[in-house]
PDB file of N, CA and C in Angstrom:
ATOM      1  N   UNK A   1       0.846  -1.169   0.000  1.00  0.00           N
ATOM      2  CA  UNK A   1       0.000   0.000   0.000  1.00  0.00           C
ATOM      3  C   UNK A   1       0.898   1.240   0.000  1.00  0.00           C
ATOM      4  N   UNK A   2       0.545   2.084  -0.769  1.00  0.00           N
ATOM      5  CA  UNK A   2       0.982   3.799  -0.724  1.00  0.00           C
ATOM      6  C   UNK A   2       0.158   4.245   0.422  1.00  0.00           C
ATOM      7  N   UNK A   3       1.359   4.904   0.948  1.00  0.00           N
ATOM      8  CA  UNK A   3       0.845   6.496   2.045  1.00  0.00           C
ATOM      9  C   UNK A   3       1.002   7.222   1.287  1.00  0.00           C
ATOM     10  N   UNK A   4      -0.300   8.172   1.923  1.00  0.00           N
ATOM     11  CA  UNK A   4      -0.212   9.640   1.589  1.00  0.00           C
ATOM     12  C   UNK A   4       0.722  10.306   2.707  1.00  0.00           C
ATOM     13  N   UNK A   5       0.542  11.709   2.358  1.00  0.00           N
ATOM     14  CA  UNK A   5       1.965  12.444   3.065  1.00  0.00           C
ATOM     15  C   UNK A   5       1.180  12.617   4.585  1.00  0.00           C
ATOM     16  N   UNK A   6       2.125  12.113   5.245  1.00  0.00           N
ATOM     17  CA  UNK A   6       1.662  12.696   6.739  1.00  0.00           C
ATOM     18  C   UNK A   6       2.200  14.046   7.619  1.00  0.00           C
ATOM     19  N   UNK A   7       1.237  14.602   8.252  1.00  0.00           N
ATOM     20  CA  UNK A   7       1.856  15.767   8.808  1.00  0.00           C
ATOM     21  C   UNK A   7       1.728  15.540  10.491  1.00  0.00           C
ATOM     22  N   UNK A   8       3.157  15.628  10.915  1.00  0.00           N
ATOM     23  CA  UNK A   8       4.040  15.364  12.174  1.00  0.00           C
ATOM     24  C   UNK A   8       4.110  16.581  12.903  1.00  0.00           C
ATOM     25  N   UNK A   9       3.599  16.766  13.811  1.00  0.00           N
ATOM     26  CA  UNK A   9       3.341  17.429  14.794  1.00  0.00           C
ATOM     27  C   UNK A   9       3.944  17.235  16.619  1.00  0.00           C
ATOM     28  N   UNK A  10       5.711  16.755  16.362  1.00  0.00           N
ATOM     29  CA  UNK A  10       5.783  15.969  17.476  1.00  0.00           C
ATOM     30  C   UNK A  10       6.837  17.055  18.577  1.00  0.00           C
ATOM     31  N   UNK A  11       6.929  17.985  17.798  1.00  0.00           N
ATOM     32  CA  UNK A  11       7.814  19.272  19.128  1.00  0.00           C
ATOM     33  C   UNK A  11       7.076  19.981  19.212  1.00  0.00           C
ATOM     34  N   UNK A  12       7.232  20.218  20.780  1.00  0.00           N
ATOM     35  CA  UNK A  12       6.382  21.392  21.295  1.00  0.00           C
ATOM     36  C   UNK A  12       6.714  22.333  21.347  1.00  0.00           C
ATOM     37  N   UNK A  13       6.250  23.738  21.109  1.00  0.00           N
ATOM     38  CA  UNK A  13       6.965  25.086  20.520  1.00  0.00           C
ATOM     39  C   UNK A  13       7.592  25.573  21.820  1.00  0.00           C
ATOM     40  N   UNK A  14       8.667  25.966  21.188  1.00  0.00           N
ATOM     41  CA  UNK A  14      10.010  26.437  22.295  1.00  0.00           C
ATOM     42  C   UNK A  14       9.340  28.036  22.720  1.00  0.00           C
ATOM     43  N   UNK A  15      10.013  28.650  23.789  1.00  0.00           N
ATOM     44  CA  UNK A  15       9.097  29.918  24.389  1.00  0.00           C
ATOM     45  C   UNK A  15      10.344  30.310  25.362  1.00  0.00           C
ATOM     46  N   UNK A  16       9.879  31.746  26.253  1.00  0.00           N
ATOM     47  CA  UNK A  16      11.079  31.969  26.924  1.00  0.00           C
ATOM     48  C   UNK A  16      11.128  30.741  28.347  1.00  0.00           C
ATOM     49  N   UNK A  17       9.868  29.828  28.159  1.00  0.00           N
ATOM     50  CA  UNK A  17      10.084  29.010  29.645  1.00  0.00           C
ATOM     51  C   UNK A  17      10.198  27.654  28.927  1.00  0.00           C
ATOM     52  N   UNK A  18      10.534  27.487  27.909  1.00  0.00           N
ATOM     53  CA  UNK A  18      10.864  26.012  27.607  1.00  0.00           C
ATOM     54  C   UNK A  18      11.566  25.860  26.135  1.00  0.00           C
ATOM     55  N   UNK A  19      12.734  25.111  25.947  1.00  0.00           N
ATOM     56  CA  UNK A  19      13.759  25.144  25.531  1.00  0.00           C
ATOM     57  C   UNK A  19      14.010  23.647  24.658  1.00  0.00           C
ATOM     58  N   UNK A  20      13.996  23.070  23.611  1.00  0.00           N
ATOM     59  CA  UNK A  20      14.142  21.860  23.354  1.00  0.00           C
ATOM     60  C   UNK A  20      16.041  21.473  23.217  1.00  0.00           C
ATOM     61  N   UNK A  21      16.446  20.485  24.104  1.00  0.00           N
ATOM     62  CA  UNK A  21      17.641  20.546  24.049  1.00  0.00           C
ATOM     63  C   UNK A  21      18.455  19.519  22.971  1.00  0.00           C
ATOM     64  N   UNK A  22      17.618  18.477  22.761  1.00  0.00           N
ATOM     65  CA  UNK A  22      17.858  17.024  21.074  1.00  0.00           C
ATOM     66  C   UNK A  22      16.642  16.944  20.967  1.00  0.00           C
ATOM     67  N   UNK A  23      16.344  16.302  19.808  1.00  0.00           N
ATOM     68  CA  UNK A  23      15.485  15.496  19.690  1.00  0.00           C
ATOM     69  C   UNK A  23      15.999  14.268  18.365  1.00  0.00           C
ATOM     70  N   UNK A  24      15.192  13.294  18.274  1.00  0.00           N
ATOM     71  CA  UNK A  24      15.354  12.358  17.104  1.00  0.00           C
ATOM     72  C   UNK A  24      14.105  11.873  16.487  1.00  0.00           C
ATOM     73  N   UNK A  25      14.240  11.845  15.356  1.00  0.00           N
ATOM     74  CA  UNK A  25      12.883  11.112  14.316  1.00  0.00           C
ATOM     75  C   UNK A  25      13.318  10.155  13.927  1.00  0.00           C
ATOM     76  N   UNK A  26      12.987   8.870  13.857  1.00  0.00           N
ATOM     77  CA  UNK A  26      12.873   7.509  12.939  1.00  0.00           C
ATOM     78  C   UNK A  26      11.807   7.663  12.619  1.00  0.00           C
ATOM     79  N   UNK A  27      11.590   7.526  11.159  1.00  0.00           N
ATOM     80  CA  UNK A  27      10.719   6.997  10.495  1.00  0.00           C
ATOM     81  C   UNK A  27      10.882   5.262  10.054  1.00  0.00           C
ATOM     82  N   UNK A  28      10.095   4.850   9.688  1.00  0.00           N
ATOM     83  CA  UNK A  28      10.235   3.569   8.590  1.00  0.00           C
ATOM     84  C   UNK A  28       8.332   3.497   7.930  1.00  0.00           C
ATOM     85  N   UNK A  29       8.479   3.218   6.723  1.00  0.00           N
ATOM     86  CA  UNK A  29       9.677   3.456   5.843  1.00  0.00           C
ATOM     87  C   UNK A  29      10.297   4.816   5.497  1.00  0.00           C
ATOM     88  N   UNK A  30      11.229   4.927   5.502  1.00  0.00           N
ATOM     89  CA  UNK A  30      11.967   6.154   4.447  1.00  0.00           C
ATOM     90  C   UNK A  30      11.125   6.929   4.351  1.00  0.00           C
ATOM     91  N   UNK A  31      11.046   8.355   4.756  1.00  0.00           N
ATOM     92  CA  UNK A  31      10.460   9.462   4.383  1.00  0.00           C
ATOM     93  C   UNK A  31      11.016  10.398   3.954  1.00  0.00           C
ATOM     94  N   UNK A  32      10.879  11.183   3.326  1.00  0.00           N
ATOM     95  CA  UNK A  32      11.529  12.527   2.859  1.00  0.00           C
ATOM     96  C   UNK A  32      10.584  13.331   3.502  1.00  0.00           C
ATOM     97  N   UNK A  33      11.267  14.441   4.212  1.00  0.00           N
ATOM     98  CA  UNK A  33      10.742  15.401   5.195  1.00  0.00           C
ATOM     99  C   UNK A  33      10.759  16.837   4.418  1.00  0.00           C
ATOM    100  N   UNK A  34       9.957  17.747   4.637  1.00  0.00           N
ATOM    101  CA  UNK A  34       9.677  18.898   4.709  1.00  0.00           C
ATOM    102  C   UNK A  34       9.218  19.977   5.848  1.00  0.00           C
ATOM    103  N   UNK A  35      10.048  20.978   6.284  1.00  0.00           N
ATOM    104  CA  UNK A  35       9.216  21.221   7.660  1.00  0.00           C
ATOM    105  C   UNK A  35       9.078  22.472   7.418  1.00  0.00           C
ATOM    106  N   UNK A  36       8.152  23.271   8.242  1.00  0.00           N
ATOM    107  CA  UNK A  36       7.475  24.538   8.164  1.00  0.00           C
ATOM    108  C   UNK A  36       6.877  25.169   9.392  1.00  0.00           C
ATOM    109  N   UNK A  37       6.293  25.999   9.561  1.00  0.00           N
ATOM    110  CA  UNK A  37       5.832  26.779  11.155  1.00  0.00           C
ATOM    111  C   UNK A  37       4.310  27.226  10.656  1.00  0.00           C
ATOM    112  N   UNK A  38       3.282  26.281  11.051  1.00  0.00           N
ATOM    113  CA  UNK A  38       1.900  26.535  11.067  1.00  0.00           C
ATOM    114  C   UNK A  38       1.368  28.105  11.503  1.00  0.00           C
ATOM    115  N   UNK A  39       0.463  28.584  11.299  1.00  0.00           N
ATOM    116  CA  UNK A  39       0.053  29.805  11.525  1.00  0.00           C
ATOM    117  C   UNK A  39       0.523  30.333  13.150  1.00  0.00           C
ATOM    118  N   UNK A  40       0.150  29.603  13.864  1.00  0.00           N
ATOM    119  CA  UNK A  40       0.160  29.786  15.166  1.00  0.00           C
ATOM    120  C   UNK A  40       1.783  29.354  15.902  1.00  0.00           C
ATOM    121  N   UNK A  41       2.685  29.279  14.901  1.00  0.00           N
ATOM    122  CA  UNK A  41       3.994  29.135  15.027  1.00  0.00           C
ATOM    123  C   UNK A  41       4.107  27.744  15.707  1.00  0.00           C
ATOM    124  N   UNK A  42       4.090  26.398  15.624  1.00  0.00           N
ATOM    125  CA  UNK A  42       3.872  25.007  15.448  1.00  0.00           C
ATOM    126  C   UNK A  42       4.976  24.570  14.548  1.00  0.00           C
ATOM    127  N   UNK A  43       6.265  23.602  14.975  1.00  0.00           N
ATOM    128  CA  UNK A  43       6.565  22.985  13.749  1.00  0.00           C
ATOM    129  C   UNK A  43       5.944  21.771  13.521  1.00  0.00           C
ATOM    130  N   UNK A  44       6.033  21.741  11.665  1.00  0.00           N
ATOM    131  CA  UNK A  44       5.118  20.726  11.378  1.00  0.00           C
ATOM    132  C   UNK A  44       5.833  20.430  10.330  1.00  0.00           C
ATOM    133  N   UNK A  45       6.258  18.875  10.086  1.00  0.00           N
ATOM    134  CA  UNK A  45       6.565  18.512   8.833  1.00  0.00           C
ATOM    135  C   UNK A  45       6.040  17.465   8.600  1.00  0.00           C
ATOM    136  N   UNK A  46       6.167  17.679   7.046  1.00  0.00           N
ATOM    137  CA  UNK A  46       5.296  17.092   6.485  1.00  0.00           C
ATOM    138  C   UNK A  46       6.250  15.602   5.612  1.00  0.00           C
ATOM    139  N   UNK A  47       5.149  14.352   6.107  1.00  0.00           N
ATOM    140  CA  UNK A  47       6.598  13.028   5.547  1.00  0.00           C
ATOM    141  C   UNK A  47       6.100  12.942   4.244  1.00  0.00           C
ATOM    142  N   UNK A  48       6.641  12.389   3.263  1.00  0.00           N
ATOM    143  CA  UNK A  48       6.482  11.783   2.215  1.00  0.00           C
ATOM    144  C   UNK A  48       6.872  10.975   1.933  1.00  0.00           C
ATOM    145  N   UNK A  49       6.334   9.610   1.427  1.00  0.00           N
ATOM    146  CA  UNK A  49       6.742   8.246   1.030  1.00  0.00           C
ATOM    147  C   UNK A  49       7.129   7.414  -0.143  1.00  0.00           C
ATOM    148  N   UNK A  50       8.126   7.166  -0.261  1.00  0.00           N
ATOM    149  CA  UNK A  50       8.131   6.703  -2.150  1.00  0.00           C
ATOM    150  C   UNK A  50       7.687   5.436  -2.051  1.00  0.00           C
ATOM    151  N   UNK A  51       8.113   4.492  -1.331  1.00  0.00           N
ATOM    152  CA  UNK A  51       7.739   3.121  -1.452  1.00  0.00           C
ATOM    153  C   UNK A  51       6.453   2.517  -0.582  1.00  0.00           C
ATOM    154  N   UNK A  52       6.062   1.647  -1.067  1.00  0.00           N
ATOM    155  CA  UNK A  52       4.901   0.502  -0.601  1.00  0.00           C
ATOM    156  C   UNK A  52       5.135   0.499   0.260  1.00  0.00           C
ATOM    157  N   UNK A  53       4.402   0.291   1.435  1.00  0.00           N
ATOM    158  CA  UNK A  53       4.163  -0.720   2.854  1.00  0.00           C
ATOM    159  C   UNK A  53       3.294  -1.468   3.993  1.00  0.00           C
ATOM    160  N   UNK A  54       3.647  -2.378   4.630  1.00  0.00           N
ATOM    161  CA  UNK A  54       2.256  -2.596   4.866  1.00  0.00           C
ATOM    162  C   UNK A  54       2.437  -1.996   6.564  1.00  0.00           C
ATOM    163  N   UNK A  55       3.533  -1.406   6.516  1.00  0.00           N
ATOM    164  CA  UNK A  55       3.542  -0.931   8.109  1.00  0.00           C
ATOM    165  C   UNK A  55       4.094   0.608   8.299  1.00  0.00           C
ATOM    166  N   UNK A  56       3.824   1.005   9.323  1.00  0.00           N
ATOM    167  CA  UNK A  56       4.027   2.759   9.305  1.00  0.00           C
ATOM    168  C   UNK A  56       4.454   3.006  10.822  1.00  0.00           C
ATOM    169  N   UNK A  57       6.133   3.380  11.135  1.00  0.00           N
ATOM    170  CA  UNK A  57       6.445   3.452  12.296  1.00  0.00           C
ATOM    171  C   UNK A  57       7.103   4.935  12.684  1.00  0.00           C
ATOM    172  N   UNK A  58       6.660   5.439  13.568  1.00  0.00           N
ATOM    173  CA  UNK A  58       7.154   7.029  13.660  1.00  0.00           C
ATOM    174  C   UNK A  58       7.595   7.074  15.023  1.00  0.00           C
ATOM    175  N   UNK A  59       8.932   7.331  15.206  1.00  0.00           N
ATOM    176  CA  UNK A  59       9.592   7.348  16.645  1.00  0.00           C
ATOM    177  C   UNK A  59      10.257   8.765  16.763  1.00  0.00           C
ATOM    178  N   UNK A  60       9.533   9.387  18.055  1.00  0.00           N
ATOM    179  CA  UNK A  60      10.047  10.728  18.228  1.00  0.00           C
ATOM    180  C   UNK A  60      10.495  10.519  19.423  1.00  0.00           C
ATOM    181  N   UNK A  61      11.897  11.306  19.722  1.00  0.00           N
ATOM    182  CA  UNK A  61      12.163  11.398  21.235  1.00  0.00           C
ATOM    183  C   UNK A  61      12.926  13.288  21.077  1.00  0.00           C
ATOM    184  N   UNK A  62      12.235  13.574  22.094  1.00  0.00           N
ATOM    185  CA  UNK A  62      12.184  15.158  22.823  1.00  0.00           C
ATOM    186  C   UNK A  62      12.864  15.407  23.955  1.00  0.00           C
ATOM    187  N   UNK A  63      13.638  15.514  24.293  1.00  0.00           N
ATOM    188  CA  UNK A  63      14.657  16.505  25.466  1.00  0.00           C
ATOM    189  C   UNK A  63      13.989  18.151  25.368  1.00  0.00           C
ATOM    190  N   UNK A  64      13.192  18.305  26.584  1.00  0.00           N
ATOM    191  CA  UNK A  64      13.302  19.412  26.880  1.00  0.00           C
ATOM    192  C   UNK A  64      13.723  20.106  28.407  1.00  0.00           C
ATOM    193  N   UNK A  65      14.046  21.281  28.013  1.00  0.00           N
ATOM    194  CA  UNK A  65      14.129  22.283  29.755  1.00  0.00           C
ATOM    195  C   UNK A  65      13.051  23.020  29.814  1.00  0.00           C
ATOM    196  N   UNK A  66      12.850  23.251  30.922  1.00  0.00           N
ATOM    197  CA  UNK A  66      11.484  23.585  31.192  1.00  0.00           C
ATOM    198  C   UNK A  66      12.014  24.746  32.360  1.00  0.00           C
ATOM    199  N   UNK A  67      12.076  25.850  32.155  1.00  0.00           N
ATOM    200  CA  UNK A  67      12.376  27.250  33.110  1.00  0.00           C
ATOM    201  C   UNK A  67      11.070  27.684  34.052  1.00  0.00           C
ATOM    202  N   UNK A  68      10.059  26.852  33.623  1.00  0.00           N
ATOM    203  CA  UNK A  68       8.913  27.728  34.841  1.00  0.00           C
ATOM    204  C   UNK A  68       8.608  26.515  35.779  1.00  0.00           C
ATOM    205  N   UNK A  69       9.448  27.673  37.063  1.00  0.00           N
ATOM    206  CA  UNK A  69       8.710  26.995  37.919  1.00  0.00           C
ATOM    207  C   UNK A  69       7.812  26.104  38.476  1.00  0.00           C
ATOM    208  N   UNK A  70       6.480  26.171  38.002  1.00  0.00           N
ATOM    209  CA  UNK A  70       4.991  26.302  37.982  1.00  0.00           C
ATOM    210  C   UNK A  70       4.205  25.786  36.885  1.00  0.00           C
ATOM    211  N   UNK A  71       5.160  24.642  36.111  1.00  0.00           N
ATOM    212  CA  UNK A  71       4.202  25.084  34.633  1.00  0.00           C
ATOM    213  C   UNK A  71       3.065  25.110  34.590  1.00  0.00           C
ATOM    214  N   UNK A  72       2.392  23.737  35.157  1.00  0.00           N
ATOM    215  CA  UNK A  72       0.876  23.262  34.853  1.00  0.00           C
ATOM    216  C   UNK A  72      -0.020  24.488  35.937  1.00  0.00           C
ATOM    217  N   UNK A  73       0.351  25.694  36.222  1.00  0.00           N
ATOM    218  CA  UNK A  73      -0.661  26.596  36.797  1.00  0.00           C
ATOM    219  C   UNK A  73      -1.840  26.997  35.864  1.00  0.00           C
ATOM    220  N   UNK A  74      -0.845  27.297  34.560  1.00  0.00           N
ATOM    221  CA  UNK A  74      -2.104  27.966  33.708  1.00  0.00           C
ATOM    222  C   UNK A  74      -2.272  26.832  32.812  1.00  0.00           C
ATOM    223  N   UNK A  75      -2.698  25.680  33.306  1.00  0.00           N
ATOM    224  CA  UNK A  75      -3.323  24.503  32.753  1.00  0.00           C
ATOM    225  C   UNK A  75      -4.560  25.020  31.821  1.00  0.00           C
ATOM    226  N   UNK A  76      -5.686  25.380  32.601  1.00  0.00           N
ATOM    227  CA  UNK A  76      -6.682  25.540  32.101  1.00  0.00           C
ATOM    228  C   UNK A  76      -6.902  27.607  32.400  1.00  0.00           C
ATOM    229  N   UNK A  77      -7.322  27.856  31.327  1.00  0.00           N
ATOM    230  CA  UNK A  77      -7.550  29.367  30.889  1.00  0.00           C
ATOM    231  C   UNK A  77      -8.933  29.497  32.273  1.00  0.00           C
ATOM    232  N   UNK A  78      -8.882  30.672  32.451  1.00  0.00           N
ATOM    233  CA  UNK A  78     -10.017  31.591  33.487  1.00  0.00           C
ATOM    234  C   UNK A  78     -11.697  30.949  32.950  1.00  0.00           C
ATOM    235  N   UNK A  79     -11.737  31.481  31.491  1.00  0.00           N
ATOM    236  CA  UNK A  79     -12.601  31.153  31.026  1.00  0.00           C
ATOM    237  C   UNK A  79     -13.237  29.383  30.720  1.00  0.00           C
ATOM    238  N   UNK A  80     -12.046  29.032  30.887  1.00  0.00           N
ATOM    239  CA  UNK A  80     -12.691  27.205  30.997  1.00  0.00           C
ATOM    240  C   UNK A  80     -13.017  27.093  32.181  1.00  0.00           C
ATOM    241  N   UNK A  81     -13.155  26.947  33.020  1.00  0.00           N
ATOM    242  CA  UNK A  81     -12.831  26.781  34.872  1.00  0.00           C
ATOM    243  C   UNK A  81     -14.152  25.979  34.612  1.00  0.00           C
ATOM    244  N   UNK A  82     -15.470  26.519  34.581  1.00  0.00           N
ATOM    245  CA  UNK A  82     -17.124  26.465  34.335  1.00  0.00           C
ATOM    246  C   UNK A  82     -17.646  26.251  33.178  1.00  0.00           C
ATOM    247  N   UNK A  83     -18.557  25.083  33.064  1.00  0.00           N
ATOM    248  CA  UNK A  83     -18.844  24.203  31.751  1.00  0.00           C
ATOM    249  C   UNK A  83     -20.335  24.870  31.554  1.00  0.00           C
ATOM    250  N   UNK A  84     -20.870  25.233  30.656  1.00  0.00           N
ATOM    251  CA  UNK A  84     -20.574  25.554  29.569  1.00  0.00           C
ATOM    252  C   UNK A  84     -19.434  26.374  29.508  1.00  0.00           C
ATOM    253  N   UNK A  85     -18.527  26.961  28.738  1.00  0.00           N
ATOM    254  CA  UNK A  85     -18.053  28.397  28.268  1.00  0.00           C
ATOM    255  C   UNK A  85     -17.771  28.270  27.029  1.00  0.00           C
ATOM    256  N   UNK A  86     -17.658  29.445  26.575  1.00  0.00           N
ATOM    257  CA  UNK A  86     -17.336  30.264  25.511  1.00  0.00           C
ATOM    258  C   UNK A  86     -16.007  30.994  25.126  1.00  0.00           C
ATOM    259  N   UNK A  87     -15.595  30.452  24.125  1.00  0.00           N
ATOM    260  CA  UNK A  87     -13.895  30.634  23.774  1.00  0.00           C
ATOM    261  C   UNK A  87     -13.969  32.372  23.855  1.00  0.00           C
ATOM    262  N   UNK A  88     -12.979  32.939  23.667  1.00  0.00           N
ATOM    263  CA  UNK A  88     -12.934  34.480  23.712  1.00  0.00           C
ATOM    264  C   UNK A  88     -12.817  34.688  21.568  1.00  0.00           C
ATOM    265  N   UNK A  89     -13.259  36.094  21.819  1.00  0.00           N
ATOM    266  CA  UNK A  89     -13.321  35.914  20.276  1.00  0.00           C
ATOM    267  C   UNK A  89     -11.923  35.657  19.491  1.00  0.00           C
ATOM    268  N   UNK A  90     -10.808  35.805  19.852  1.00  0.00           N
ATOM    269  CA  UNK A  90      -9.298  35.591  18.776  1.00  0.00           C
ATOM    270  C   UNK A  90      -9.287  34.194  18.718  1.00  0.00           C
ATOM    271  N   UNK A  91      -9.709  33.768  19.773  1.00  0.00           N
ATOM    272  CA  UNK A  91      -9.282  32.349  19.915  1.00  0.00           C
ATOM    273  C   UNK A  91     -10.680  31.282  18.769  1.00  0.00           C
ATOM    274  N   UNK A  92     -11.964  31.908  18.938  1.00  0.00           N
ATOM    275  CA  UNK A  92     -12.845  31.590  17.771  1.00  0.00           C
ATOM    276  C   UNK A  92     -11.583  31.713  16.325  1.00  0.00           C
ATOM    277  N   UNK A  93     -11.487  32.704  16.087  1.00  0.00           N
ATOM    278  CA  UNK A  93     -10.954  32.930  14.563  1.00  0.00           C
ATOM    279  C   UNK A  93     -10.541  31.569  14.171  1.00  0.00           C
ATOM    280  N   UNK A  94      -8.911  31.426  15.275  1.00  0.00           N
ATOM    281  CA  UNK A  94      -8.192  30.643  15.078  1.00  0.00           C
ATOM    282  C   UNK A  94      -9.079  29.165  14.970  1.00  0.00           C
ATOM    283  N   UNK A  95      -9.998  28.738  15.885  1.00  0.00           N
ATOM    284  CA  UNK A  95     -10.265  27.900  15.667  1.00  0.00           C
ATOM    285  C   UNK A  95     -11.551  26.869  14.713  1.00  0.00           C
ATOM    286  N   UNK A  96     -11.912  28.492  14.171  1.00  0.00           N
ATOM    287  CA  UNK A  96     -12.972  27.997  12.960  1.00  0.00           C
ATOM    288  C   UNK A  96     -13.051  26.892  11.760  1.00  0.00           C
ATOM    289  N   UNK A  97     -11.887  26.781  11.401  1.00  0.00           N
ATOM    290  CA  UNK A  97     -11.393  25.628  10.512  1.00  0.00           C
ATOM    291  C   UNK A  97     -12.054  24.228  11.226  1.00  0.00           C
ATOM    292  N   UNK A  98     -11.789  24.410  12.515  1.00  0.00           N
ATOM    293  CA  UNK A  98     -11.879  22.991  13.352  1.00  0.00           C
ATOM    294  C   UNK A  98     -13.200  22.448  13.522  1.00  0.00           C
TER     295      UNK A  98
END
């Protein structure tokens, strides 16, 4: 079987409180990579496959530093806390596609 191109989404965007120090990709089979920064500044690359297969293996490993203190404080935004809510409007824009 042919794959279509997959898009890899496996680092989490670096900031002044977190820092990626290695990381590594295995693919199998063989991909040829392309990478890019999604709207919302995300890297994302995209695999592409030349050959057949009947199996699809993607191994990511991430080293990061993490400078805040505190991270998981602002887990959840003000506005989630209480079910129902309502996204704030920038955050609609962004997520209209979805």
């Amino acid at each position: 079987m042919r794959l279509d191109p997959h898009q890899l989404r496996l680092r989490p965007r670096e900031d002044d409180e977190l820092r990626i120090e290695s990381s590594t990709l295995t693919i199998t089979p063989q991909a040829t990579l392309l990478g890019h920064r999604d709207m919302e500044g995300n890297s994302v690359a995209i695999a592409t496959f030349n050959l057949p297969t009947n199996q699809l293996a993607v191994e990511s490993e991430v080293i990061i530093r993490q400078y805040s203190e505190a991270p998981l404080d602002s887990l959840v935004a003000d506005f989630a806390i209480g079910y129902p809510f309502s996204y704030p409007p920038d955050d609609k824009v962004l997520l209209l596609a979805l």
